[in-house]
Protein backbone atom coordinates (compact mmCIF):
# COMPACT_ATOMS: atom_id res chain seq x y z
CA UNK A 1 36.11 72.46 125.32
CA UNK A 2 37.81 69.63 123.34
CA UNK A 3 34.76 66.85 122.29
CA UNK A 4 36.73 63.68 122.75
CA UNK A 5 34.97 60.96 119.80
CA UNK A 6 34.29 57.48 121.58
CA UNK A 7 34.35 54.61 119.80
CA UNK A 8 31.73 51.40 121.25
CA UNK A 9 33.41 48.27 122.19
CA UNK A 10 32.17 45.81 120.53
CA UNK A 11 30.31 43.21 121.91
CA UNK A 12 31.68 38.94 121.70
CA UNK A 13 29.98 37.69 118.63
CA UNK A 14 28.38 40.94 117.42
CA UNK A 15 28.93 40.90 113.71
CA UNK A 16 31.37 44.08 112.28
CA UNK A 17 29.35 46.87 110.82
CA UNK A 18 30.43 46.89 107.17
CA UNK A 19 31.67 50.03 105.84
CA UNK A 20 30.43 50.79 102.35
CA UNK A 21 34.06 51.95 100.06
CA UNK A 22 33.80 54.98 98.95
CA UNK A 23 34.23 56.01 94.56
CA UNK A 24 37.64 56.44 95.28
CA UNK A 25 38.92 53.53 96.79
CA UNK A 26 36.82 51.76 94.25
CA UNK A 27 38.61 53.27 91.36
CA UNK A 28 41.80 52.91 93.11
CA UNK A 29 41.20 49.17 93.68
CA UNK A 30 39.52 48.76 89.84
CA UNK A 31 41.48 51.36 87.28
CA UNK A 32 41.00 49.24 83.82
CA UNK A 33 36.97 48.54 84.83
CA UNK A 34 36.70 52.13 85.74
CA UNK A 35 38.25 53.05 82.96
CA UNK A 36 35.68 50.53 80.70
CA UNK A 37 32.99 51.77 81.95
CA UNK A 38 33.91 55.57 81.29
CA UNK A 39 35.06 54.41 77.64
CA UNK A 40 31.22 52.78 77.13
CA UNK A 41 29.66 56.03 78.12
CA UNK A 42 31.35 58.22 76.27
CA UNK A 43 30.68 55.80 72.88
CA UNK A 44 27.10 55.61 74.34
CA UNK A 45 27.10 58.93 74.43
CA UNK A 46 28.58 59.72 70.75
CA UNK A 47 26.14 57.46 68.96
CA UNK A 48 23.05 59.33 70.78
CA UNK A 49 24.69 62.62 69.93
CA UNK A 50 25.18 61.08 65.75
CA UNK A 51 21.64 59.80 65.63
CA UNK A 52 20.02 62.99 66.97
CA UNK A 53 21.87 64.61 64.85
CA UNK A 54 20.63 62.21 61.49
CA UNK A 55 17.12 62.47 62.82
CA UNK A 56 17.01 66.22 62.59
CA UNK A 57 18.86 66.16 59.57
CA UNK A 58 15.96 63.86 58.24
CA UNK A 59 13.55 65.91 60.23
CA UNK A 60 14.97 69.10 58.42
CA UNK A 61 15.45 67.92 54.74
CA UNK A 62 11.73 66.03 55.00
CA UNK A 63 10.44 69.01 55.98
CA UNK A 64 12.68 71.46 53.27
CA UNK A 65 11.01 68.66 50.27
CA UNK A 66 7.47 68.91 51.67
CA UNK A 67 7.46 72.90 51.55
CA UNK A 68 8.40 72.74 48.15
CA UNK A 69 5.56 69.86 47.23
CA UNK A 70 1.88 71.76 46.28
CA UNK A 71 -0.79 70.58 48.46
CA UNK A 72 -1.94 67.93 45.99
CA UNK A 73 1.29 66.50 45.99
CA UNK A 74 1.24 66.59 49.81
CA UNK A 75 -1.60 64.41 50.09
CA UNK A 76 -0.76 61.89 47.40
CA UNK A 77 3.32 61.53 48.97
CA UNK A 78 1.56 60.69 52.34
CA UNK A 79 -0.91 57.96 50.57
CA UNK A 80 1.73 56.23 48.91
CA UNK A 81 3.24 56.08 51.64
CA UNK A 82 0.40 54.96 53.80
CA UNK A 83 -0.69 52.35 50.86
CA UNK A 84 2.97 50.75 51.27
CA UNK A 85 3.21 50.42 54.58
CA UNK A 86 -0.41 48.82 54.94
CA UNK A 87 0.28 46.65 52.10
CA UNK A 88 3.86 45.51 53.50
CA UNK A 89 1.60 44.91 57.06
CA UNK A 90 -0.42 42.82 54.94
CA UNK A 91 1.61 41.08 53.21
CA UNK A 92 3.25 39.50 56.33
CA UNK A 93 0.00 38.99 58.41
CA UNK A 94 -1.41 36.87 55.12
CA UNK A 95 2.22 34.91 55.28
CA UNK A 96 2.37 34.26 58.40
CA UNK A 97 -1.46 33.02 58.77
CA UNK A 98 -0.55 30.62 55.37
CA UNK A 99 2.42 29.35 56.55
CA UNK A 100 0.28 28.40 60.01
CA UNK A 101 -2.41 26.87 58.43
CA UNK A 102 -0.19 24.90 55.61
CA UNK A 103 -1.31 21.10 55.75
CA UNK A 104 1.96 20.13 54.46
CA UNK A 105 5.78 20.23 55.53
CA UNK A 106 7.10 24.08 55.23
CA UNK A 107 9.62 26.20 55.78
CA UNK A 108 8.96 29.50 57.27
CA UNK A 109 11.08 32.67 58.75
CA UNK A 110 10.44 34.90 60.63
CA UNK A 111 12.88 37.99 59.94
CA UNK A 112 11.70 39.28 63.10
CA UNK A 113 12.95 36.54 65.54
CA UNK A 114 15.50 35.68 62.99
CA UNK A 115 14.34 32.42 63.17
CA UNK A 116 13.54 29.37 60.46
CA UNK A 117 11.02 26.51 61.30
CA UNK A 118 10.09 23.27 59.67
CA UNK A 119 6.72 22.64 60.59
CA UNK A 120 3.23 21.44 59.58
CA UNK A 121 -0.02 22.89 60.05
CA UNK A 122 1.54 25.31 62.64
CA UNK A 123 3.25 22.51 64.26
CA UNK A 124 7.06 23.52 64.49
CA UNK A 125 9.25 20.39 64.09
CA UNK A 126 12.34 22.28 63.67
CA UNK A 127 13.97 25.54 64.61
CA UNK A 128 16.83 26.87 63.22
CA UNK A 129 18.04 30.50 63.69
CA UNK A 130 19.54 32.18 60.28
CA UNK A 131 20.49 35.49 59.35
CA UNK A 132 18.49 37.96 57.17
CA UNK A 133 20.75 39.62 54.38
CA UNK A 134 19.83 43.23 54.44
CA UNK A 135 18.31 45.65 51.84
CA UNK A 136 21.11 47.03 49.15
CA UNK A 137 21.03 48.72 45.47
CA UNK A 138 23.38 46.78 43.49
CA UNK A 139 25.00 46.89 39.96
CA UNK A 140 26.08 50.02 37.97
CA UNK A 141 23.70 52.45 36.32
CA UNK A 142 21.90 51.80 34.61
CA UNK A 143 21.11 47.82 35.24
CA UNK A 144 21.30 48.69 38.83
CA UNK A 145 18.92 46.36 41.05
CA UNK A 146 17.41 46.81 44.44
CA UNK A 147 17.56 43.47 46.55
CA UNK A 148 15.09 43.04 49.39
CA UNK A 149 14.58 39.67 51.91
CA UNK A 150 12.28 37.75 50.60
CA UNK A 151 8.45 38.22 51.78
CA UNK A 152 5.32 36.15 51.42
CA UNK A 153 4.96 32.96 49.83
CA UNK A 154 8.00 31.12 47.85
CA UNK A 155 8.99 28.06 46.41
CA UNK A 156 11.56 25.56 46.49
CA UNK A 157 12.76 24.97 43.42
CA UNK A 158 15.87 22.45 44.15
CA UNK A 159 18.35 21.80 46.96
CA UNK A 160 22.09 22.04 45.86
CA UNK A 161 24.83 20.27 47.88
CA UNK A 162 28.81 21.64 47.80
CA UNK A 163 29.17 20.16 44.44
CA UNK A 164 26.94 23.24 43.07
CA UNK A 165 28.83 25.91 41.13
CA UNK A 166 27.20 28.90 41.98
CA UNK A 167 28.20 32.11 39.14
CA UNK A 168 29.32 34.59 42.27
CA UNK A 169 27.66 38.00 40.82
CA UNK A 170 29.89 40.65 40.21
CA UNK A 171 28.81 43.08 42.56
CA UNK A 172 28.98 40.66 45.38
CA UNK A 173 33.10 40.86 44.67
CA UNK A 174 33.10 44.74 44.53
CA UNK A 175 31.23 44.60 47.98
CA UNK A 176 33.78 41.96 49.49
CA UNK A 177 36.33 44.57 47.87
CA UNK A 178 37.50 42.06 45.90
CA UNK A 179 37.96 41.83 41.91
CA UNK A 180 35.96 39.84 39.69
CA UNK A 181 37.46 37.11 38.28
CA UNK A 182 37.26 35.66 35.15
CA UNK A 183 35.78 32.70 35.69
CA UNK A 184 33.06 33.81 38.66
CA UNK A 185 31.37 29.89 38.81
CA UNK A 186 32.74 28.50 42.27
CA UNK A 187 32.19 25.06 43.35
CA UNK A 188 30.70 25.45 46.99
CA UNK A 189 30.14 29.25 46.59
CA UNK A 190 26.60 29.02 48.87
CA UNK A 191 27.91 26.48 51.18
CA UNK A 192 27.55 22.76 51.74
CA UNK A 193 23.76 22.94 51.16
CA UNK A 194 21.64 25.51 49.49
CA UNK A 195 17.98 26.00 48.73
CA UNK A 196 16.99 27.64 45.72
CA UNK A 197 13.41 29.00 46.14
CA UNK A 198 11.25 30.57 42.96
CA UNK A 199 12.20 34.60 41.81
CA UNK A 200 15.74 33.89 42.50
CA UNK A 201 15.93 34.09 46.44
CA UNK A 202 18.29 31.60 48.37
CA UNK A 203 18.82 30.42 51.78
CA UNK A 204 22.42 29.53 51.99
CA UNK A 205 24.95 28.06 54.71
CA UNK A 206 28.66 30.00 54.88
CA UNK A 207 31.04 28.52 52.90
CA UNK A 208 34.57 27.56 53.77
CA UNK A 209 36.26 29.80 50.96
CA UNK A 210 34.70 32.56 48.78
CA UNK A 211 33.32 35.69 48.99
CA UNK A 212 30.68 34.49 51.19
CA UNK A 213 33.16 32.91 53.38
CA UNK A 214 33.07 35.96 56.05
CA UNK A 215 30.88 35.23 59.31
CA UNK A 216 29.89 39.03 59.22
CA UNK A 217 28.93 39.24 55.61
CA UNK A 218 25.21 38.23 54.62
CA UNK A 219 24.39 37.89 50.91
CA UNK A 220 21.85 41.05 50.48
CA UNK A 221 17.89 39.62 49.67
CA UNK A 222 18.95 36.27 50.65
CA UNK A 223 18.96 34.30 54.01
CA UNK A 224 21.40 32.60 55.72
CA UNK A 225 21.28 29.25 58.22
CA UNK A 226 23.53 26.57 59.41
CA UNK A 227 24.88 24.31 57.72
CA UNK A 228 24.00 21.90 60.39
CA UNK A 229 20.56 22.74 60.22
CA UNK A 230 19.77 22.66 57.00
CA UNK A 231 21.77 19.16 56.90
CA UNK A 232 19.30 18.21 59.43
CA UNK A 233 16.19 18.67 57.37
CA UNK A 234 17.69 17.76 53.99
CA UNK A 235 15.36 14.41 53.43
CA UNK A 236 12.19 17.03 54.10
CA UNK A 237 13.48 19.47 51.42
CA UNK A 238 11.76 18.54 48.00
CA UNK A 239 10.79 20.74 44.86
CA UNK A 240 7.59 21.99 44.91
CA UNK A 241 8.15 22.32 49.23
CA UNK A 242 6.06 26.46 50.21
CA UNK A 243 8.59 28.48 52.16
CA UNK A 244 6.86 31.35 53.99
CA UNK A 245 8.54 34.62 55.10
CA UNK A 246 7.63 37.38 57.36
């Protein structure tokens, strides 16, 4: 017996029953997002796959070190580690409770909300975001020199304007790729403001032309904001001014 399908007239005014589309009319109607979308797993899915695979490299050579360490040396590897980490935790709990309770104007950043603020007494007048400059070893052996963002309490020692001729270090040309020149003192090198703070940190705006010129490159242990911004505040900026960082 032949089952005959019947279909149900629909009714004046009834509303059509939506059919959902199936994968492959959707891939059919959508190729290049399709296609996107299979590109950004597969990436997705090779950087998982490379950073398991550092981890249990780390995992492995960490644990290849720590079999040849004696006990002794065990225990005092895990303390000096322990000490720096609770004394890194301290140090930005103590800066970040000074900068809050600081009667006078400040400056204070917060690397972790990449984020500067002019404020008093807690009270944020400003907020400006910037851009940390990350950890590096620079030089040549032997002078070379770790360079870290700045943390705790600083100093501003003087604000410099595009007239400043910064001496460009050498290594900061070998990391643009560039050569040194001879004559490494640029006009303008931080940008068209610049605060100098106490132990040689900086918080900079790009400059126009340079080796600092490049949106993606960040000066390593320094900080970089708007030029806008820092405009902006200029007449609060003095010598003597307490910039916090955390």
């Amino acid at each position: 017996m032949i089952l005959e399908r019947r279909h149900r007239r629909q009714a004046p005014g009834e509303p059509r029953e939506r059919r959902r589309p199936r994968w492959g009319e959707f891939r059919e109607a959508y190729p290049r997002i399709v296609a996107a979308m299979a590109v950004g797993l597969v990436a997705l899915a090779a950087i998982d796959g490379v950073l398991a695979f550092k981890r249990w490299q780390y995992g492995r050579e960490s644990a290849r070190l720590r079999g040849q360490m004696t006990e002794v040396e065990r225990r005092r590897a895990d303390a000096i580690v322990e000490s720096k980490e609770s004394r890194m935790q301290l140090m930005v709990a103590l800066a970040r409770r000074d900068a809050v309770g600081e009667k006078g104007l400040n400056l204070a950043v917060s690397a972790e909300k990449g984020a500067m603020y002019l404020q008093r007494e807690g009270a944020q007048l400003r907020e400006m975001p910037v851009k940390i400059g990350p950890e590096a070893t620079v030089g040549s052996s032997p002078d070379e020199v770790r360079l870290a963002p700045p943390l705790g309490k600083r100093v501003v020692v003087r604000v410099e304007d595009s007239s400043y001729a910064w001496e460009v270090p050498a290594w900061v040309w070998k990391q643009r790729g560039q050569t040194p020149p001879a004559e490494r003192r640029i006009e303008g090198a931080l940008g068209p403001i610049a605060i100098l703070l106490d132990g040689g940190a900086v918080i900079y705006s790009r400059p126009d032309t340079g080796p600092l010129a490049d949106a993606a490159y960040v000066l390593p242990g320094a900080v970089r904001a708007e030029a806008a911004d820092l405009l902006a505040i200029r007449e609060n900026l003095a010598a003597g001014m307490p910039a916090y960082f955390y």
